[in-house]
N, C-alpha and C. Protein backbone atom coordinates (compact mmCIF):
# COMPACT_ATOMS: atom_id res chain seq x y z
N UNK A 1 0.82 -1.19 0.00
CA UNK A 1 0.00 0.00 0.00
C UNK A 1 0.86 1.25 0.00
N UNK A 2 2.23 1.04 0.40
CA UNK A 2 2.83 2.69 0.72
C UNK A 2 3.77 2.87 -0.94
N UNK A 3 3.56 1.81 -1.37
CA UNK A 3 3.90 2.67 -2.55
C UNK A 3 3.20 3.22 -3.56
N UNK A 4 1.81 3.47 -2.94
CA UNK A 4 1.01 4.26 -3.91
C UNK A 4 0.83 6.28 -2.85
N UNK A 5 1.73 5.99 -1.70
CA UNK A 5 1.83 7.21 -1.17
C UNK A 5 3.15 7.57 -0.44
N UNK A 6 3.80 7.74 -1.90
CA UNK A 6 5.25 8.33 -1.96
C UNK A 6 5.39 9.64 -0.98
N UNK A 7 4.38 10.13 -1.55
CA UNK A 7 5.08 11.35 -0.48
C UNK A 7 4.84 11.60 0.86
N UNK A 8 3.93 10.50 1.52
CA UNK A 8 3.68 10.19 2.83
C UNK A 8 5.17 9.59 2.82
N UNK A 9 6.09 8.83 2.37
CA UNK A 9 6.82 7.93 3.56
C UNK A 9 8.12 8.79 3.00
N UNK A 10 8.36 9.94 2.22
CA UNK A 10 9.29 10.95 2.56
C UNK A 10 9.07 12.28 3.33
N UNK A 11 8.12 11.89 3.84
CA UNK A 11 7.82 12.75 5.03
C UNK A 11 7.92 12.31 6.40
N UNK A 12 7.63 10.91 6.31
CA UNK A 12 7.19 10.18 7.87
C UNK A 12 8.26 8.61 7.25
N UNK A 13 8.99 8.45 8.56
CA UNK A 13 9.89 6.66 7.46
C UNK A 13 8.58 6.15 7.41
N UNK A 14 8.86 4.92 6.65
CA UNK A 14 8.36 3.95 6.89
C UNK A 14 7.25 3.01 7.42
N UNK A 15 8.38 3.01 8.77
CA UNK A 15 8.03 1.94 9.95
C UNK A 15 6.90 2.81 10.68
N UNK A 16 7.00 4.12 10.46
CA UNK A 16 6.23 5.16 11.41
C UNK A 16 4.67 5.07 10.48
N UNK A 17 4.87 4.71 9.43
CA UNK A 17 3.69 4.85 8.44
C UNK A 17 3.12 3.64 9.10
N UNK A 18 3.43 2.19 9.02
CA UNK A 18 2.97 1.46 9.37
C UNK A 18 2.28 1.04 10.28
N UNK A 19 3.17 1.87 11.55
CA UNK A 19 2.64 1.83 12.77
C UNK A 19 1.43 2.85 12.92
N UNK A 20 1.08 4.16 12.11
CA UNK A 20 0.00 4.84 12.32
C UNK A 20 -1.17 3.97 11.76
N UNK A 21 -1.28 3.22 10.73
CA UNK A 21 -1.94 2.56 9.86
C UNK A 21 -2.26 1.04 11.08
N UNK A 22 -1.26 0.66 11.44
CA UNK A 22 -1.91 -0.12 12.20
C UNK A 22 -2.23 0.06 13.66
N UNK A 23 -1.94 1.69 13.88
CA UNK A 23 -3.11 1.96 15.08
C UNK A 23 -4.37 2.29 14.58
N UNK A 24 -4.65 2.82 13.74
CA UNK A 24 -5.88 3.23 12.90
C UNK A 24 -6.72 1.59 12.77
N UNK A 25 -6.53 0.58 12.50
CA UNK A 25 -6.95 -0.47 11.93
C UNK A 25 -7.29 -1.39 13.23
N UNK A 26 -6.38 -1.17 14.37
CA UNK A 26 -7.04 -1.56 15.69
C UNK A 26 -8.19 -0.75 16.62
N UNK A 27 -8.02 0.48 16.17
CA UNK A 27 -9.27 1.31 16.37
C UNK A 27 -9.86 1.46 15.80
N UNK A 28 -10.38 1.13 14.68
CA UNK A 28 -11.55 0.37 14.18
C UNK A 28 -12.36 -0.67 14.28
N UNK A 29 -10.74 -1.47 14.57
CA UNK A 29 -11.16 -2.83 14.93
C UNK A 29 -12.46 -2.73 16.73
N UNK A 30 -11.85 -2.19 17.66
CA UNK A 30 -12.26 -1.86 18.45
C UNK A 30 -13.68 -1.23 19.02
N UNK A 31 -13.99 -0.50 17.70
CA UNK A 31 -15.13 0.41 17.68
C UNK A 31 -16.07 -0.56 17.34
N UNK A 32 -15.47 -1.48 16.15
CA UNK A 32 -16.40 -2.14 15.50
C UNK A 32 -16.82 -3.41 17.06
N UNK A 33 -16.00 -4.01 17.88
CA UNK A 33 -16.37 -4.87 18.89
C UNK A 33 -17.07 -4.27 19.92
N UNK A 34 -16.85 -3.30 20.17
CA UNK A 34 -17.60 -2.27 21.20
C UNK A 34 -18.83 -2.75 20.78
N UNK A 35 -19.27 -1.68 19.56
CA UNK A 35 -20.71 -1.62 19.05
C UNK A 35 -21.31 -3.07 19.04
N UNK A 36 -20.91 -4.32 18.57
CA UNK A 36 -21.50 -5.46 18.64
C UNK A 36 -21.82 -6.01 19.90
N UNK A 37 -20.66 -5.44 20.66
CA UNK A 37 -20.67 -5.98 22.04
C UNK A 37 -22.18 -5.23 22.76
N UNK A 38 -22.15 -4.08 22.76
CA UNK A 38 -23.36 -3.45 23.06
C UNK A 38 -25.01 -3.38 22.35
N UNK A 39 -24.27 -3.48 21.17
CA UNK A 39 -26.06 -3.42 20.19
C UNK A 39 -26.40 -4.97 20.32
N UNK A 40 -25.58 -5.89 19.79
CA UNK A 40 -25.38 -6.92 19.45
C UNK A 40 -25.25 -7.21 17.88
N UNK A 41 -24.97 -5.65 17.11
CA UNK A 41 -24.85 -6.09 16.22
C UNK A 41 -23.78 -4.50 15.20
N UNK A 42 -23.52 -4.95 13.97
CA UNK A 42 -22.51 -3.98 13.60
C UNK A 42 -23.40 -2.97 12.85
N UNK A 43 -23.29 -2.13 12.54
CA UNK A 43 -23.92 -0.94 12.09
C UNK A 43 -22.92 -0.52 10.86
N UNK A 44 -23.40 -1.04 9.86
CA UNK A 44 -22.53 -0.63 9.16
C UNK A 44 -22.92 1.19 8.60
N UNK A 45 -21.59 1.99 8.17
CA UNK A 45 -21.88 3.16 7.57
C UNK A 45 -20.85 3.52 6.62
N UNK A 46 -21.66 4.29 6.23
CA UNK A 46 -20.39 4.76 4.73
C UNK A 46 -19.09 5.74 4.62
N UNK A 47 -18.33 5.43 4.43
CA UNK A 47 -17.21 5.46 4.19
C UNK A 47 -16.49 6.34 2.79
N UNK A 48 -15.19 6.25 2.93
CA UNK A 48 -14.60 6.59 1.58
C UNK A 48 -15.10 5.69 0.21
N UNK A 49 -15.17 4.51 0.61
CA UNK A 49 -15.24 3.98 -0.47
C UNK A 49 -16.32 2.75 -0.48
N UNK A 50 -16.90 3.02 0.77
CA UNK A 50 -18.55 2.27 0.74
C UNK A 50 -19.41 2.85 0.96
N UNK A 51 -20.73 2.60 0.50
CA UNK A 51 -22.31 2.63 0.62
C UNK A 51 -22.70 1.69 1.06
N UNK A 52 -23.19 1.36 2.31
CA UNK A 52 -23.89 0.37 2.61
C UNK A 52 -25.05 -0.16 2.12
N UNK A 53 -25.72 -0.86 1.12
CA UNK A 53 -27.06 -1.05 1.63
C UNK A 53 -27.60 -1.86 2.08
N UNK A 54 -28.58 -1.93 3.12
CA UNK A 54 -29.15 -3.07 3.53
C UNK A 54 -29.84 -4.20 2.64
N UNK A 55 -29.27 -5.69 3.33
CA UNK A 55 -29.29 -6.37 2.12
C UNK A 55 -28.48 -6.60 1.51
N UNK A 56 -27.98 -6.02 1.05
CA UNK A 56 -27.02 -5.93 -0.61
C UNK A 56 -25.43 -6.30 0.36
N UNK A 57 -24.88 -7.78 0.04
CA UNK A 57 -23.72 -7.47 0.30
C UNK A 57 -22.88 -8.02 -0.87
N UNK A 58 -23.24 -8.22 -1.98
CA UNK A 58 -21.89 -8.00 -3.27
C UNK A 58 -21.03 -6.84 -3.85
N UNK A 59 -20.14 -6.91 -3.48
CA UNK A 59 -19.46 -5.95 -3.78
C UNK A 59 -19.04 -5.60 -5.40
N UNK A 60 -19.91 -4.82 -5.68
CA UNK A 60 -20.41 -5.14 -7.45
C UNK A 60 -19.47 -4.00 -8.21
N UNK A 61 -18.97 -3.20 -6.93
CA UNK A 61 -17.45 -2.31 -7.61
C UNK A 61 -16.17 -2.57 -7.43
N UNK A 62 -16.17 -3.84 -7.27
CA UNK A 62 -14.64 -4.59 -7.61
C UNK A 62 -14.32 -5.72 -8.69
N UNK A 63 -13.78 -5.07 -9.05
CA UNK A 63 -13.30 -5.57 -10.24
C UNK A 63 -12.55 -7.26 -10.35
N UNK A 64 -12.18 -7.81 -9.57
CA UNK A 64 -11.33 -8.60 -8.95
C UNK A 64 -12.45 -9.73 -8.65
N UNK A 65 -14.00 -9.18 -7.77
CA UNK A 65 -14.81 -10.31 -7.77
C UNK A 65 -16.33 -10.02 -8.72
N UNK A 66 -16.01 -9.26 -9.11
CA UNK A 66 -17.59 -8.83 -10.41
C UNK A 66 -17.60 -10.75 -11.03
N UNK A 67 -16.35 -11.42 -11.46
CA UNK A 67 -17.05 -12.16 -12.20
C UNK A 67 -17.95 -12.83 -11.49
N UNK A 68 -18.08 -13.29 -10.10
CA UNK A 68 -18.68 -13.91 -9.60
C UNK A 68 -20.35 -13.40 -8.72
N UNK A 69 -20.32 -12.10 -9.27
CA UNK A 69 -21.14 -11.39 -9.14
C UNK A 69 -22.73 -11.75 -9.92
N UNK A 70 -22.80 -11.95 -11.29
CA UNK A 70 -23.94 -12.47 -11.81
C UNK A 70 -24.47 -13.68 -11.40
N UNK A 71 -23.56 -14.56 -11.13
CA UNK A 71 -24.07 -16.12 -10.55
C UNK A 71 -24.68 -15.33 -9.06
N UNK A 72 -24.11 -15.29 -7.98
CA UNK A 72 -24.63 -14.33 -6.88
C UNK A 72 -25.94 -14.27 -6.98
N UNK A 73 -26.34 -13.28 -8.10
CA UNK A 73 -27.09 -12.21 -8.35
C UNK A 73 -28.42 -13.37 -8.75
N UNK A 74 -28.01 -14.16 -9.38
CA UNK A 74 -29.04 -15.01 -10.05
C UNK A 74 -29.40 -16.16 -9.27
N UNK A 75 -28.25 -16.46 -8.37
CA UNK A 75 -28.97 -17.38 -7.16
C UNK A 75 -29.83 -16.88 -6.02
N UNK A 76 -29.44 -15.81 -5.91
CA UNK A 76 -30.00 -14.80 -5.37
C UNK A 76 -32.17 -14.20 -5.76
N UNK A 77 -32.07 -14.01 -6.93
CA UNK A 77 -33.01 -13.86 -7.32
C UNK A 77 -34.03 -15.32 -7.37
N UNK A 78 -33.06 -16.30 -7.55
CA UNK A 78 -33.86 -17.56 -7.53
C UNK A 78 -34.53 -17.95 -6.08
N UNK A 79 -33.49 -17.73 -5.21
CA UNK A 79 -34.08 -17.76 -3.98
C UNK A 79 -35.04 -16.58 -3.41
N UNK A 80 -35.18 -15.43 -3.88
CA UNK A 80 -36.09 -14.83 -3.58
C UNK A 80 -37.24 -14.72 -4.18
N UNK A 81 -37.23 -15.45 -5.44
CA UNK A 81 -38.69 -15.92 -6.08
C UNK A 81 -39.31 -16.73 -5.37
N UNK A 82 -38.64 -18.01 -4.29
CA UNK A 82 -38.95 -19.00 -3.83
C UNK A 82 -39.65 -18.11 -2.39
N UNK A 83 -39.35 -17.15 -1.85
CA UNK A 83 -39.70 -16.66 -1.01
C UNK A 83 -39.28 -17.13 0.33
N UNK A 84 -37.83 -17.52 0.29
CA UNK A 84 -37.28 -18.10 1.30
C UNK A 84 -36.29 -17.34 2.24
């Protein structure tokens, strides 16, 4: 990941990048156990680069798993014709 943000790690080394990134990622992590721990469940919300919607969990803007996206989509619909 840090070599798509060159000019973060000639500003900050490295190791210092890493370590902010993986305090960030345990406090998330954290927030996210809190909230389950208390609601009993995760709340998802949107983000840089998500929209949640309820329901909907294919991730139909990645490129990497789209192919497997129409099968999904169509088992999906099959089972909700069935009303199951």
């Amino acid at each position: 990941m840090l070599k798509y943000c060159p000019q973060l790690t000639q500003t900050i080394a490295v190791e210092k990048v890493k370590e902010m990134l993986a305090d960030i990622v345990k406090s998330c992590l954290e927030k996210a156990r809190e909230q389950q721990r208390t609601e009993g469940y995760l709340k998802l919300e949107r983000g840089f680069a998500t929209i949640p919607l309820p329901g909907i969990d294919v991730p139909f803007h990645s490129r990497y798993l789209w192919a497997g996206v129409m099968p999904f989509r169509a088992c999906e619909c099959h089972l909700a014709s069935m009303n199951i």
